[in-house]
Protein backbone atom coordinates (compact mmCIF):
# COMPACT_ATOMS: atom_id res chain seq x y z
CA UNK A 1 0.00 0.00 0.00
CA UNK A 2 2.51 2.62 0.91
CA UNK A 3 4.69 1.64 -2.50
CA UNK A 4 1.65 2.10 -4.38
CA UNK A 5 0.39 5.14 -2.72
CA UNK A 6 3.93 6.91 -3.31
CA UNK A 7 3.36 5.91 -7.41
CA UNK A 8 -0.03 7.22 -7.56
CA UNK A 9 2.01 10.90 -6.37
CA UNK A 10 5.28 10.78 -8.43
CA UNK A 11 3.64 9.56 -11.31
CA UNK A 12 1.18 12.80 -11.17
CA UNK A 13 4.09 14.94 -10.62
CA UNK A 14 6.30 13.88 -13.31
CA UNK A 15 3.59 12.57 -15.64
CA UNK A 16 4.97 8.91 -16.00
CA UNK A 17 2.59 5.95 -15.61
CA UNK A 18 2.81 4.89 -12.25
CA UNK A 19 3.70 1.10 -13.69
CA UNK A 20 7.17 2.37 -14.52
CA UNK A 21 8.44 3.64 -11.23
CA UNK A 22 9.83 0.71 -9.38
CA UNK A 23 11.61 0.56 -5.83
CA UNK A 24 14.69 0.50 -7.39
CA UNK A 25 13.77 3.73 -9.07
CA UNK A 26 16.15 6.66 -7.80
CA UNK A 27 14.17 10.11 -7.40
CA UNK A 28 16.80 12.39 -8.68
CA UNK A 29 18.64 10.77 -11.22
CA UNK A 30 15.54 8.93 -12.40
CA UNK A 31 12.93 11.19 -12.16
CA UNK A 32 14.47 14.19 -12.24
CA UNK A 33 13.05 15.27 -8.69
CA UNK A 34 14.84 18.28 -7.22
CA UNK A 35 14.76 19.69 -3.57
CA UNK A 36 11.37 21.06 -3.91
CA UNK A 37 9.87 18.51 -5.78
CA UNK A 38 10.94 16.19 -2.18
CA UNK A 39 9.41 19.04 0.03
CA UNK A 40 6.08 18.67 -2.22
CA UNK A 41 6.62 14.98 -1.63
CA UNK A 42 7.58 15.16 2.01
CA UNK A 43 4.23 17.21 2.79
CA UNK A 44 1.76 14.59 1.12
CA UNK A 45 3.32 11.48 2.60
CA UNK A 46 3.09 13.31 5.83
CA UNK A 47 -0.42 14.19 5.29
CA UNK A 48 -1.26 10.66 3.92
CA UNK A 49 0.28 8.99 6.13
CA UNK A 50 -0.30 11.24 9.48
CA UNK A 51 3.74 10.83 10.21
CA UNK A 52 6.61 13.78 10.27
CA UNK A 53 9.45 13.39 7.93
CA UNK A 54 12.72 15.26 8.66
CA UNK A 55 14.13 16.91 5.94
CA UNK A 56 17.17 15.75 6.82
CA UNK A 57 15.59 11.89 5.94
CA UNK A 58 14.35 12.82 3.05
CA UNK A 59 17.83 14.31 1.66
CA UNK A 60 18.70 10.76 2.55
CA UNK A 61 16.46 8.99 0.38
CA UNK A 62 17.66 8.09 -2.75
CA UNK A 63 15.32 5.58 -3.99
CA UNK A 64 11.68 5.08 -4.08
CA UNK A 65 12.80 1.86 -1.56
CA UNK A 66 14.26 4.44 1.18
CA UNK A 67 11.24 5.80 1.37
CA UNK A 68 8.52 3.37 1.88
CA UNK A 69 11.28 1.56 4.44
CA UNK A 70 11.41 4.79 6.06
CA UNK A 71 7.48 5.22 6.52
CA UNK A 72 7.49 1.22 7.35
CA UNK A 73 9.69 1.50 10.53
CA UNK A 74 8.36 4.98 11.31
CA UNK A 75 4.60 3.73 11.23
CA UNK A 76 5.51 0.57 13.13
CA UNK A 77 7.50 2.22 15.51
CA UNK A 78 4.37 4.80 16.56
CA UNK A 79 2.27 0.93 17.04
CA UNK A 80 4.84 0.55 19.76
């Protein structure tokens, strides 16, 4: 759900098909995403999601992957 949820927005924002992002998929070199295309990101993940996302974490993202493991731990961690 979160992978496919974090498609659904890059693939409006670029204006790829969401089938051709992959976790492998790195957001700057990729998809061309630059510092405030990640703060646009940051703020809907955060809204979706109802989590905060330093942008210090998000700099450290580099992949689609960092990210969903990144809302993963932080989601089971607030279960805790």
């Amino acid at each position: 759900m979160i992978f496919q949820k974090i498609q659904e927005i890059i693939a409006q924002k670029v204006s790829i098909k969401k089938e051709d992002i992959y976790l492998s998929t790195r957001l700057k070199e990729d998809l061309g995403l630059d510092s405030f295309d990640a703060v646009e990101l940051v703020i809907q993940l955060e809204k979706i999601f109802n989590l905060k996302i330093t942008d210090e974490k998000i700099q450290q993202c580099k992949k689609i992957k960092d990210i969903v493991d990144y809302i993963k731990k932080t989601l089971n961690e607030s279960k805790k």
